[in-house]
Protein backbone atom coordinates (compact mmCIF):
# COMPACT_ATOMS: atom_id res chain seq x y z
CA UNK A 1 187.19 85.73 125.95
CA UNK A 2 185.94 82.66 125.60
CA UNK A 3 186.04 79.24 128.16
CA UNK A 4 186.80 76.08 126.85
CA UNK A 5 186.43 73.19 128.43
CA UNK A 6 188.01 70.09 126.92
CA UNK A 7 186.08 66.85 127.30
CA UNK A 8 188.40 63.81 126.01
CA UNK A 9 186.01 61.10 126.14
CA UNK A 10 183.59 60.99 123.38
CA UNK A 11 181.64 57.68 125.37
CA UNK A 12 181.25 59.77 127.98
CA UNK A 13 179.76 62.92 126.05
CA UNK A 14 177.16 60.77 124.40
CA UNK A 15 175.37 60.09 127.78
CA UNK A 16 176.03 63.08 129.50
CA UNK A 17 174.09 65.88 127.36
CA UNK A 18 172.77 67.07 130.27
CA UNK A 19 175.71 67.44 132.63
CA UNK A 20 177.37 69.31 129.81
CA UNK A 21 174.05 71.48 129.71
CA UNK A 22 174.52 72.39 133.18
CA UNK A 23 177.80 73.26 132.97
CA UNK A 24 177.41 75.44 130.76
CA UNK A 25 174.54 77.24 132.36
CA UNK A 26 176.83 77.72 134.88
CA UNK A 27 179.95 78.93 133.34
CA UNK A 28 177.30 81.74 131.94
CA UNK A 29 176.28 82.52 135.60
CA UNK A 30 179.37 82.56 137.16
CA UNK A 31 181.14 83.95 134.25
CA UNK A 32 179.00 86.98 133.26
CA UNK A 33 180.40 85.80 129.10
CA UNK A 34 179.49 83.78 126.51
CA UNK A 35 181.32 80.06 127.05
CA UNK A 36 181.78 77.37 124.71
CA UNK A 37 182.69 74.17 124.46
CA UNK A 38 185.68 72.35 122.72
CA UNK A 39 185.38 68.84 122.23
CA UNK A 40 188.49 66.93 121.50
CA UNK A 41 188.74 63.00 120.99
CA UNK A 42 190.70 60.95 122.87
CA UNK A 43 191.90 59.14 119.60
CA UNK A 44 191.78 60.66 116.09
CA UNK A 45 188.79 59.80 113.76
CA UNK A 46 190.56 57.27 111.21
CA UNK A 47 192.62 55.39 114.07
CA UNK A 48 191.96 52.34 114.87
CA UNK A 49 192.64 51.23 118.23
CA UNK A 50 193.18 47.61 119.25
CA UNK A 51 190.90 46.16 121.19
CA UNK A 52 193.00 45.26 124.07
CA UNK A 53 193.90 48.34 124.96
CA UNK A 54 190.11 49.32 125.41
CA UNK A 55 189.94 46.73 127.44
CA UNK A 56 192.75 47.07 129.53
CA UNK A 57 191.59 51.24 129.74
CA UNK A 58 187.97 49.54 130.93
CA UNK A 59 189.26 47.43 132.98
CA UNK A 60 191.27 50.09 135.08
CA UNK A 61 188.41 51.80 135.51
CA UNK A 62 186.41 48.70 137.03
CA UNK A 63 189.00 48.15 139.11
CA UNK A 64 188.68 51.84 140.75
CA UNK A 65 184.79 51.42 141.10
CA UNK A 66 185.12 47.96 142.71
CA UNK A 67 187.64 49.00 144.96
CA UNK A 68 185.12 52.29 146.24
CA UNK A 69 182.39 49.54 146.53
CA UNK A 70 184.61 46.98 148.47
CA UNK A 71 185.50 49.77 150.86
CA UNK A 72 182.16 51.50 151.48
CA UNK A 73 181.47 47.93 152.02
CA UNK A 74 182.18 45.65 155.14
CA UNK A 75 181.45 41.99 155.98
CA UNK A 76 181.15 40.02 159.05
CA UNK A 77 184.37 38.06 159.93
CA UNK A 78 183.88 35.03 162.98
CA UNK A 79 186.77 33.17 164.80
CA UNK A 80 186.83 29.75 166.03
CA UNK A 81 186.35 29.86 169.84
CA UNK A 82 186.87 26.66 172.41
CA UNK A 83 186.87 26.54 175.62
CA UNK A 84 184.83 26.22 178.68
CA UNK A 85 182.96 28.46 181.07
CA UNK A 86 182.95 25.77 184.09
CA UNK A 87 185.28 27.35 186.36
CA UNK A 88 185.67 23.89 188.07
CA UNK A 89 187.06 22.42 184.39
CA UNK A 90 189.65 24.32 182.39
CA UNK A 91 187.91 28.17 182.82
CA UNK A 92 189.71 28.98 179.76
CA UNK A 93 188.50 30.49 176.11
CA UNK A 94 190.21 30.81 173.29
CA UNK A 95 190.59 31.33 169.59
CA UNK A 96 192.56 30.25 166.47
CA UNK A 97 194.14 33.09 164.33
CA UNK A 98 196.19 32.49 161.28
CA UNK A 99 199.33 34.38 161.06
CA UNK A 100 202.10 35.06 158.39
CA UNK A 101 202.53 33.44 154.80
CA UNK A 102 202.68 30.36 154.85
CA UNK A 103 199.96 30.85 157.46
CA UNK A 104 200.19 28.91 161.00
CA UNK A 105 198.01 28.29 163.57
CA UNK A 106 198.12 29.78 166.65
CA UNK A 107 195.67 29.68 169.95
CA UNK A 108 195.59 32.68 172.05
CA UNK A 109 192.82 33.98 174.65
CA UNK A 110 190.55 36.33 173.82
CA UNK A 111 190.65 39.74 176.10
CA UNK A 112 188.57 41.98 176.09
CA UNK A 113 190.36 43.86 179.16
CA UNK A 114 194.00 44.73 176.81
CA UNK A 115 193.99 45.79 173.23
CA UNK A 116 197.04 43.90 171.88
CA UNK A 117 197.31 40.81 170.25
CA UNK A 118 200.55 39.12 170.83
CA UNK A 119 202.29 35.58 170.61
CA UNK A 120 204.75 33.26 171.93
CA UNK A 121 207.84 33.65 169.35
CA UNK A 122 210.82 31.27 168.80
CA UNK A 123 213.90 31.72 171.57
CA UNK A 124 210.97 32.70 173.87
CA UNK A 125 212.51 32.78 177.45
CA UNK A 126 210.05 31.24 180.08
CA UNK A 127 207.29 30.19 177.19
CA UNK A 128 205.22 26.43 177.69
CA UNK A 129 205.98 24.49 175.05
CA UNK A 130 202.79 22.08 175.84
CA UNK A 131 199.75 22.58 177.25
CA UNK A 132 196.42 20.29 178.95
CA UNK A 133 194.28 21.72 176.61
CA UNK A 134 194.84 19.30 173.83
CA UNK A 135 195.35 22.21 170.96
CA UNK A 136 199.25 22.46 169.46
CA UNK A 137 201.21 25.05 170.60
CA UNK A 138 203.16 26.79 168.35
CA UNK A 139 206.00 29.39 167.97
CA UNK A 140 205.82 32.02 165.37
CA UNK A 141 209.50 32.66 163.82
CA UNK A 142 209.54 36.35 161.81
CA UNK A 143 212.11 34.94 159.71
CA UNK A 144 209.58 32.09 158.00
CA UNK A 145 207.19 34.32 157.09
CA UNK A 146 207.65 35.84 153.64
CA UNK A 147 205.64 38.65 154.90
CA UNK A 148 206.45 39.92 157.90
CA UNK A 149 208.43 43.02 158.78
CA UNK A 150 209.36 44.10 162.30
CA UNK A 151 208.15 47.58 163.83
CA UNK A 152 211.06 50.43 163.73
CA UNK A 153 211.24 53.23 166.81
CA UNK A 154 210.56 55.20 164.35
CA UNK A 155 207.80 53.50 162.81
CA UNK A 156 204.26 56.12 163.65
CA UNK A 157 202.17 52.79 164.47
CA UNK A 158 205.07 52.35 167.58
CA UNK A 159 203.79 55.20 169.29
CA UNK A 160 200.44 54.35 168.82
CA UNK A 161 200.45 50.96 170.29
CA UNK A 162 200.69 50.27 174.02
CA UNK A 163 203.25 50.47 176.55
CA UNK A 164 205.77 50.15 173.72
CA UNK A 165 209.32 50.90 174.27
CA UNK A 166 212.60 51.18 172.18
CA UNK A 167 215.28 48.15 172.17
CA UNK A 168 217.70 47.85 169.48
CA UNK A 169 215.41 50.21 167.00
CA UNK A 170 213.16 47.63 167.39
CA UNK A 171 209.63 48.82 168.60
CA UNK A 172 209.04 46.77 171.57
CA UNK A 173 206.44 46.23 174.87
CA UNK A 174 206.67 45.16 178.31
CA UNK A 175 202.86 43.88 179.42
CA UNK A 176 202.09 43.15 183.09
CA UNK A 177 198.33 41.30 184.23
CA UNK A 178 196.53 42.20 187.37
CA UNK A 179 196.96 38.15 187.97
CA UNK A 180 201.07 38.61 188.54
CA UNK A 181 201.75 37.43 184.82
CA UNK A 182 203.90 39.48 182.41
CA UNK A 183 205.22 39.44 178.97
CA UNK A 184 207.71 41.57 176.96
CA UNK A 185 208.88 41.33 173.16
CA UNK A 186 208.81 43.46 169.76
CA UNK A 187 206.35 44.28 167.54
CA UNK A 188 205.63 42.87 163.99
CA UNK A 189 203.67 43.40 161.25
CA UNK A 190 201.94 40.33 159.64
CA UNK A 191 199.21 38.74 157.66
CA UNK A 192 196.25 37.84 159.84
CA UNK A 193 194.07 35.23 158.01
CA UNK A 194 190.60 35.83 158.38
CA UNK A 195 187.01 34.02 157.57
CA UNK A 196 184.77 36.88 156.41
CA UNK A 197 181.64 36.58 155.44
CA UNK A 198 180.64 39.28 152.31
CA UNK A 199 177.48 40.97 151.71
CA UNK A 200 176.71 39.18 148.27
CA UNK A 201 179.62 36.53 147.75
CA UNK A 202 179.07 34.80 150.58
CA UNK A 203 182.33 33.24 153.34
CA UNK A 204 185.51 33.46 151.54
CA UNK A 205 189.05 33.88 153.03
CA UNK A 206 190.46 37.42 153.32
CA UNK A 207 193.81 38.91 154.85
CA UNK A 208 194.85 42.02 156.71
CA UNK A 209 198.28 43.49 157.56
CA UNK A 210 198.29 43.61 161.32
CA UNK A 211 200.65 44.83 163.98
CA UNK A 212 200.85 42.01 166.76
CA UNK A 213 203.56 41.27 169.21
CA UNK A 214 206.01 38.66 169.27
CA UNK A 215 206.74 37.47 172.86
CA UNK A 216 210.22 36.78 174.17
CA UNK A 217 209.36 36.08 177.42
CA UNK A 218 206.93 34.87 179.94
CA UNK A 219 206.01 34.72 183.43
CA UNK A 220 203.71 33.53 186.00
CA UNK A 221 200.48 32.44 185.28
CA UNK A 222 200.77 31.98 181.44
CA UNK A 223 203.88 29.76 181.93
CA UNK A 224 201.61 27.37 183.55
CA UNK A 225 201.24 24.27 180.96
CA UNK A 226 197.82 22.81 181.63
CA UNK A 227 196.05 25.94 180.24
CA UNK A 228 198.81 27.33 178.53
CA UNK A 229 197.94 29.03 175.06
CA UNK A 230 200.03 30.90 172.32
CA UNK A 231 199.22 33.92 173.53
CA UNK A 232 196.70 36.72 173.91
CA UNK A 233 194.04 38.36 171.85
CA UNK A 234 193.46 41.94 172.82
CA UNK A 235 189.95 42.72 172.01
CA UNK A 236 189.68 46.49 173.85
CA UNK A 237 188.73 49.58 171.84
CA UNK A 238 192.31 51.29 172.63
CA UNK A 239 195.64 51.75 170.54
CA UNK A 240 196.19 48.92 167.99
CA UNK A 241 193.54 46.14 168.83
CA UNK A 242 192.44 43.94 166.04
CA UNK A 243 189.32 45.46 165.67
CA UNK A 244 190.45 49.17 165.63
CA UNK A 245 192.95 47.53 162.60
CA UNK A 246 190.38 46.03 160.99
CA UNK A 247 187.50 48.63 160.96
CA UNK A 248 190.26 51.45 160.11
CA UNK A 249 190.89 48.92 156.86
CA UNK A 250 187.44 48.35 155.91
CA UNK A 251 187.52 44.95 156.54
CA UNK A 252 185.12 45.05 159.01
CA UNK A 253 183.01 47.43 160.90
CA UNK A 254 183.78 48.95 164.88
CA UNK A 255 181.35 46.46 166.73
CA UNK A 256 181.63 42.92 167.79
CA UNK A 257 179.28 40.38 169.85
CA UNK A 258 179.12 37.84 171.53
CA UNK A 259 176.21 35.34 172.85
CA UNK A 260 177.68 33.07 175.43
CA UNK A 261 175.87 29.73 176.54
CA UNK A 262 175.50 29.37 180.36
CA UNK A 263 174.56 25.61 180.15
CA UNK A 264 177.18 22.95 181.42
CA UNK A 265 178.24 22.01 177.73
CA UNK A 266 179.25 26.04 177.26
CA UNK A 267 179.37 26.88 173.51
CA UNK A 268 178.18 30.32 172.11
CA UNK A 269 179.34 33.16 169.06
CA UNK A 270 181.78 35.36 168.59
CA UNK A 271 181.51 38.00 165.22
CA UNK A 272 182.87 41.29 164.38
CA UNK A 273 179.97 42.39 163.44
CA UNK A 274 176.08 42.99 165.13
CA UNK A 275 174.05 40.39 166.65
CA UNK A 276 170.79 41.79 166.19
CA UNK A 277 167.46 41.50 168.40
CA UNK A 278 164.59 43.56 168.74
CA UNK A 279 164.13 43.09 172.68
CA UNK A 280 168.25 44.90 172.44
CA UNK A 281 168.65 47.60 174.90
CA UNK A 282 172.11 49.89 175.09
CA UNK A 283 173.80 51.90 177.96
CA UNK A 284 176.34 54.36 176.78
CA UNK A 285 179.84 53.83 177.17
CA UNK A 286 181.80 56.28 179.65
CA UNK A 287 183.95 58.53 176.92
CA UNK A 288 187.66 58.59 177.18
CA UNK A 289 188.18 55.70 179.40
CA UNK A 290 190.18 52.72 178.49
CA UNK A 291 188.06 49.93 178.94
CA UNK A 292 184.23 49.39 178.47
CA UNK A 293 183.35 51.55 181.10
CA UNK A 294 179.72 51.99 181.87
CA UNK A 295 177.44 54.10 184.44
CA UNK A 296 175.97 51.53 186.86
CA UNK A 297 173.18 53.65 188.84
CA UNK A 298 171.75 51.09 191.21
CA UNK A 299 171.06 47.76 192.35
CA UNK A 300 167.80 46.24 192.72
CA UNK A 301 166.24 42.53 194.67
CA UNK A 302 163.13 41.65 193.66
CA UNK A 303 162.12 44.99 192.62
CA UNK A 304 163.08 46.58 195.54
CA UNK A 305 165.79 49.07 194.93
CA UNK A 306 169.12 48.75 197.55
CA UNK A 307 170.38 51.79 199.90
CA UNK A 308 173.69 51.99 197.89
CA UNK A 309 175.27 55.45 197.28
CA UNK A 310 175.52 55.78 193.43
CA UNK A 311 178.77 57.67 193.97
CA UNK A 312 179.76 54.30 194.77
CA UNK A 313 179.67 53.39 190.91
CA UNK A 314 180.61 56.14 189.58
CA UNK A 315 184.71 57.76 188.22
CA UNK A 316 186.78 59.60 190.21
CA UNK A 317 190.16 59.98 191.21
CA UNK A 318 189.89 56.81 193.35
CA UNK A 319 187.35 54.61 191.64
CA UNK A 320 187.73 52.91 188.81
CA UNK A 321 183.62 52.96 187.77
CA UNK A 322 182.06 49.87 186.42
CA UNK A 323 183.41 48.00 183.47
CA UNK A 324 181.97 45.00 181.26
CA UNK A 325 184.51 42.50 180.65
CA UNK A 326 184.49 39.26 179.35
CA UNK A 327 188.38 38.19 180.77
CA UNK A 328 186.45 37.74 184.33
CA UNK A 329 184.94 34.64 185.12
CA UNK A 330 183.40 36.12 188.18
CA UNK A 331 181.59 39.52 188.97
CA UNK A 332 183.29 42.19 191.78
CA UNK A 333 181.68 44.86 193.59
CA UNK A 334 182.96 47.33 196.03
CA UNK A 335 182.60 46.74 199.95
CA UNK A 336 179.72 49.52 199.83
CA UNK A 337 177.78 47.64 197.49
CA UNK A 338 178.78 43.87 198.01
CA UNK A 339 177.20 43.84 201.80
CA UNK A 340 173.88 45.21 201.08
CA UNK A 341 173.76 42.91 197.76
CA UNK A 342 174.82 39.72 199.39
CA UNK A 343 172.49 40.80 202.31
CA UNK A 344 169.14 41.66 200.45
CA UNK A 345 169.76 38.11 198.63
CA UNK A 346 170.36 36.36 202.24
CA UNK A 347 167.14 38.37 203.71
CA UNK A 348 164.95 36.89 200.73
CA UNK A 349 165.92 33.00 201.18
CA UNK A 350 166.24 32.71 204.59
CA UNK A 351 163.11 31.13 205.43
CA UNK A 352 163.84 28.79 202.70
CA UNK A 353 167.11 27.56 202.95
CA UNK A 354 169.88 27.46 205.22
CA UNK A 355 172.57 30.02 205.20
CA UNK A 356 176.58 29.02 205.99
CA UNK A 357 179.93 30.97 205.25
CA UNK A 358 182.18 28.69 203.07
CA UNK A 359 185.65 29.41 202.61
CA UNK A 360 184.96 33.37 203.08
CA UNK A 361 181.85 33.01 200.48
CA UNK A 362 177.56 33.58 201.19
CA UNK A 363 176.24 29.97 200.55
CA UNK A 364 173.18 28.31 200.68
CA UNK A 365 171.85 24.66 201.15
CA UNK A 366 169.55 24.11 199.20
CA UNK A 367 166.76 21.19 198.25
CA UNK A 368 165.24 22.35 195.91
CA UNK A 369 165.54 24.64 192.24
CA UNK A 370 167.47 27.65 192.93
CA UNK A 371 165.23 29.59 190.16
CA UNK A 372 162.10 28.60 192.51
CA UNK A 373 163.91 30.35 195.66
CA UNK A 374 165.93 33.00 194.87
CA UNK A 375 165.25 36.80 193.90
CA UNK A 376 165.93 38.09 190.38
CA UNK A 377 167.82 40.98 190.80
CA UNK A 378 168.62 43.94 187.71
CA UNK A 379 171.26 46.07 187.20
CA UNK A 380 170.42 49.51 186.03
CA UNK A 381 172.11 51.70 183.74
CA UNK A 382 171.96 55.55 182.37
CA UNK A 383 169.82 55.59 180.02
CA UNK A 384 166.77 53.77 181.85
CA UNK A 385 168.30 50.42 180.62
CA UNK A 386 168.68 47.24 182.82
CA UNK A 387 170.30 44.20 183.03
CA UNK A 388 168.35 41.55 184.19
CA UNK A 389 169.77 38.59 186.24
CA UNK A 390 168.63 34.94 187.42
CA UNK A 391 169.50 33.33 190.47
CA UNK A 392 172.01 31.62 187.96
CA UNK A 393 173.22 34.50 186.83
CA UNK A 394 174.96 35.72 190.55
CA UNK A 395 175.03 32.08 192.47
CA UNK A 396 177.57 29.30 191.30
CA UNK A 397 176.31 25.85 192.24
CA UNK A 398 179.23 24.20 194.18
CA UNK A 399 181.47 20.59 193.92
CA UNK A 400 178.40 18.08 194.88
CA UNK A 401 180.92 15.51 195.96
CA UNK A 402 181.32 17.93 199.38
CA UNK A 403 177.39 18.42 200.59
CA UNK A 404 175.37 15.14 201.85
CA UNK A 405 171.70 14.20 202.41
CA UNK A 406 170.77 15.34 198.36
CA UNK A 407 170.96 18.90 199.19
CA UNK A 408 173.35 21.73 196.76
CA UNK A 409 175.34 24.17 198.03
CA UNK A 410 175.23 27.54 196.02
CA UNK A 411 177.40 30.33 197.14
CA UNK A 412 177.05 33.97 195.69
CA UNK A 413 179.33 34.40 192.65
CA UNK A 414 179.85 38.00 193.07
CA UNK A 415 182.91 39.11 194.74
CA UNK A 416 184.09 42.13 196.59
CA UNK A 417 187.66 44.11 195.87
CA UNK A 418 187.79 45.84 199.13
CA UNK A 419 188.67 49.33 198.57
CA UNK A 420 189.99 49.19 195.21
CA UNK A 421 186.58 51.18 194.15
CA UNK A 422 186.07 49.14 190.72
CA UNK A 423 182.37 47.27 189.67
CA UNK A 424 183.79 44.66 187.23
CA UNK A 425 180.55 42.38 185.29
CA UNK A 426 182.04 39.23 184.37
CA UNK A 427 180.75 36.03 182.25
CA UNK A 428 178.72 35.22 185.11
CA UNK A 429 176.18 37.71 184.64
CA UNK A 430 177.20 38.21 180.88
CA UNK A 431 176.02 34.31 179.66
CA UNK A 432 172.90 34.00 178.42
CA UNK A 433 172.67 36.83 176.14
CA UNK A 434 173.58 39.01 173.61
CA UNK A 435 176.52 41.60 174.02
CA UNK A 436 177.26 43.87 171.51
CA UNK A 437 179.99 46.03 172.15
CA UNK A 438 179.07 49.54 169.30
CA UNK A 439 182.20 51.11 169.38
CA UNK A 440 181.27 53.33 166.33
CA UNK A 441 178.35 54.50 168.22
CA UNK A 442 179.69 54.18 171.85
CA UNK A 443 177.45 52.07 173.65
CA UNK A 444 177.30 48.45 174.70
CA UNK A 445 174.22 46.82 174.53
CA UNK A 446 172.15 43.28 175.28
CA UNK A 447 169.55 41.23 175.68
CA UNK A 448 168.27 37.96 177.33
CA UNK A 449 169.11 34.86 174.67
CA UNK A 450 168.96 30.93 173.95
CA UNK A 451 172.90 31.35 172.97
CA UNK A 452 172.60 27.92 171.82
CA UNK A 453 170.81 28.83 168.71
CA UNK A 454 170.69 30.46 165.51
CA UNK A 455 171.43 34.62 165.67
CA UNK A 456 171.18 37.05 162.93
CA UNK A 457 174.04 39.20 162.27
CA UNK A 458 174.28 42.17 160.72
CA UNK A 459 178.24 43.81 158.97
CA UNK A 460 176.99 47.15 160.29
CA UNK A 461 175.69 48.43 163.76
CA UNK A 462 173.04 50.15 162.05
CA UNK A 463 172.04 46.80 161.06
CA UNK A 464 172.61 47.42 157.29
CA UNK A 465 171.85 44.56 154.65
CA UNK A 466 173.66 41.74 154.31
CA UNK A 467 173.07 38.02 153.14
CA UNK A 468 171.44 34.88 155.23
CA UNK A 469 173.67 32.05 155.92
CA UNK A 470 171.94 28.81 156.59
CA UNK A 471 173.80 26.38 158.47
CA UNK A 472 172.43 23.10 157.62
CA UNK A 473 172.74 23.70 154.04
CA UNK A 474 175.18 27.23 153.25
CA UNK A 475 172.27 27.92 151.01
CA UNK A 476 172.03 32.10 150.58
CA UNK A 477 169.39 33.86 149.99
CA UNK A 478 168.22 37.71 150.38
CA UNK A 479 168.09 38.99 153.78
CA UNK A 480 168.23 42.08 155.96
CA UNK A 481 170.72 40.46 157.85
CA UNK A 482 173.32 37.02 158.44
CA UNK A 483 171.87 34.18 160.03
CA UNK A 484 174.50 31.86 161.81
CA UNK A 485 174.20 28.94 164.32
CA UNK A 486 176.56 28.01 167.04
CA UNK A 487 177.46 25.50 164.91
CA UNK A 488 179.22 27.00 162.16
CA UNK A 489 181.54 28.86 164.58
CA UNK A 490 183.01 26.54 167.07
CA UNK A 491 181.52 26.87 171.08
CA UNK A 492 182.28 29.49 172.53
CA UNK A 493 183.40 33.09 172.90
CA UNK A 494 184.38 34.59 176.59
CA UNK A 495 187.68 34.74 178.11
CA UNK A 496 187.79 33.10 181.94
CA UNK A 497 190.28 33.52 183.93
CA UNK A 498 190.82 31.03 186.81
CA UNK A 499 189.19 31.02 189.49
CA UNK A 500 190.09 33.41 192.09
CA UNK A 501 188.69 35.09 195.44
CA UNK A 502 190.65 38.06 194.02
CA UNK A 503 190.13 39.88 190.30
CA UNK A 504 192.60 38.96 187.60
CA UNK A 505 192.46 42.15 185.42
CA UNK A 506 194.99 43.81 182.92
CA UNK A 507 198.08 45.76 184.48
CA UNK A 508 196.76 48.56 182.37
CA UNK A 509 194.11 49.40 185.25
């Protein structure tokens, strides 16, 4: 009995002798019996067929190939960020996202230490309605937006977002902040504008469908209206962030980076997508932990390695580890490792400057450069990587109104939580370099950087090809990777928080 096998495109059988060869090689193999082959056309011989519809039959198939490219294919996408790292200024960084059709403005802080994006939302209870930071605030209203669509109890992505909650059959949250702030409200689903950055066609403007929350009600410390925002920008690698939702749609890929500037003026980047340098280095990231947990090993002062138990760093069912976050202004260590730090650093200057407690802090005097007394000290991680740090990087110069006689005081910008066993490094020893944050691969790495100029950027974080973007001119041209200045995107990515003695840190810890 014979096998037939019916090929309906006669365009296709003129190029494809030798697939049809094969096949029927193998149909003899497989089949142990003679095959052959029935060809049948797609339109009979004498009919003519309008041009259109081979057109329109073309053009479906286009379509299908340009979507597979499009989504085997990712681009870079950058947000806006302003803001300040001077803790003594505003100590605030933020973004601008566009949200809902018409699209609106709104400026939320960037958090890397939660994984939802959320915003203040018309009848909010409790929500500023101005702010110090001369930006607009604004109130996003469901019902304006010709595309949005609330979140049902039933709805799979409520169960997958965090701490969400039931109210009404409306999928709704309740967050809480380490700092004594809280918000609650429902879920939506919205357009997020976004400026992405293609491998061939250069920046263009792009959208994603996006769950986000729509707050109802504030409290504490995001109530307060001289650094009052629209909300919050979850940037974590858990539930429904932003950049799980956009690397799940293949709008861009699971890393982002930052490059923060540690000079007065602040400024810096902010891409989903890979900042690439060859002096990079990576830790791996702790599996199945929440935030960007990594495995501190030790502490060293000018090269000389401190007597600190590593247990002290490490997970257990009373220590939280050591986490990378860029929503602390400051750095923390536990007691066990915050005296012997502070006190290798005192040990090393003391000859050189003088030593006085200041409001509970290590400070100095000084007369002189602090990069001419002080010890570098490095941070080092599994993997034989470390982190490298300048006097800068751990001291915070203090007001110069309070010390006399031309001298600077500098007290030690690393903190200490007590007995809450958590490491937390903050954007004072994150400035000044490159972060990349590999989710896909699981590892964070850096290197030492001039944040204030140009950085090449790559849409994958195997550093994959993409275009050059020149930004004096927008000029393209072929590259292994995207070239963008500080200018093009706005200073500066990090989130500060104010100020404190004490951490400020999600409620999810």
């Amino acid at each position: 009995m014979p096998v037939s096998f019916h090929v309906r495109n006669p365009v296709t059988l003129a190029f494809s002798g030798a697939v049809i060869i094969v096949l029927l090689q193998a149909a003899v193999v497989l089949g142990g019996f003679p095959a052959t082959l029935t060809l049948e056309r797609s339109f009979p011989v004498n009919h003519r067929i309008e041009l259109s519809k081979l057109r329109d039959r073309d053009s479906y198939r286009h379509r299908r190939i340009l979507q597979q490219q499009q989504s085997a294919s990712v681009g870079v996408v950058d947000f806006q960020v302003e803001g300040t790292y001077d803790p003594y200024r505003v100590g605030l960084y933020y973004t601008k996202v566009q949200l809902g059709s018409p699209p609106k403005d709104y400026y939320v802080q960037i958090d890397t230490g939660s994984d939802v994006l959320w915003v203040s939302c018309a009848s909010c209870n409790g929500c500023p309605t101005s702010t110090g930071l001369q930006i607009p605030l604004e109130f996003y209203d469901p019902s304006t937006s010709a595309t949005s669509s609330k979140i049902s109890c039933a709805d799979q992505r409520c169960s997958q977002a965090s701490q969400s909650g039931c109210s009404n059959n409306q999928c709704s949250y309740i967050f809480n902040y380490g700092d004594g702030s809280g918000t609650s409200g429902y879920y939506v689903s919205d357009l997020m504008h976004l400026n992405t950055i293609g491998l061939d066609s250069g920046s263009s403007n792009s959208s994603a469908n996006v769950l986000f929350g729509c707050s109802t009600s504030q409290t504490g410390d995001l109530t307060i209206g001289d650094r009052a925002v629209d909300g919050i920008f979850g940037f974590g690698q858990q539930g429904l962030s932003i950049i799980s939702q956009l690397s799940s749609q293949g709008i861009a890929s699971n890393v982002f980076s930052h490059c923060l500037v540690g000079s007065d003026n602040g400024g810096g980047i902010l891409v989903i997508g890979q900042i690439m340098d060859p002096n990079m280095v990576y830790t791996p990231l702790v599996q199945s932990q929440s935030h960007y947990n990594v495995n501190l090993q030790s502490i060293s002062v000018n090269g000389q390695t401190l007597s600190i138990d590593p247990s002290t760093f490490a997970i257990s069912e009373n220590q939280r580890g050591t986490i990378i976050d860029s929503g602390t202004t400051l750095a923390y260590l536990t007691q066990d490792a915050y005296t012997p730090f502070v006190d290798a650093i005192t040990q090393s200057v003391s000859q050189s400057v003088e030593p006085l407690i200041s409001k509970g802090d290590q400070c100095y005097l000084i007369t002189s450069s602090v990069s001419s007394i002080f010890p570098t000290v490095s941070l080092n991680f599994a993997g034989g990587s470390s982190m490298h740090l300048r006097p800068q990087d751990y001291l915070l110069q203090q007001n110069s109104n309070s010390v006399g006689g031309g001298a600077e005081m500098w007290c030690v910008g690393f903190q200490t939580i007590g007995n809450q066993g958590i490491t937390i490094l903050g954007d004072l020893v994150l400035k000044d370099k490159i972060i990349v944050y590999d989710l896909g691969n699981q590892r964070i790495g850096w290197s030492d950087y001039d944040c204030s100029s140009s950085v090449n950027v790559s849409s994958t974080s195997s550093g994959g090809r993409s275009e050059v973007v020149r930004g004096d001119s927008g000029l393209f041209g072929s590259s292994c990777s995207l070239h963008i200045t500080r200018y093009e995107l706005i200073p500066m990515l990090i989130i500060a928080s104010i100020l404190h003695t004490a951490l400020s840190f999600s409620g999810s810890y």
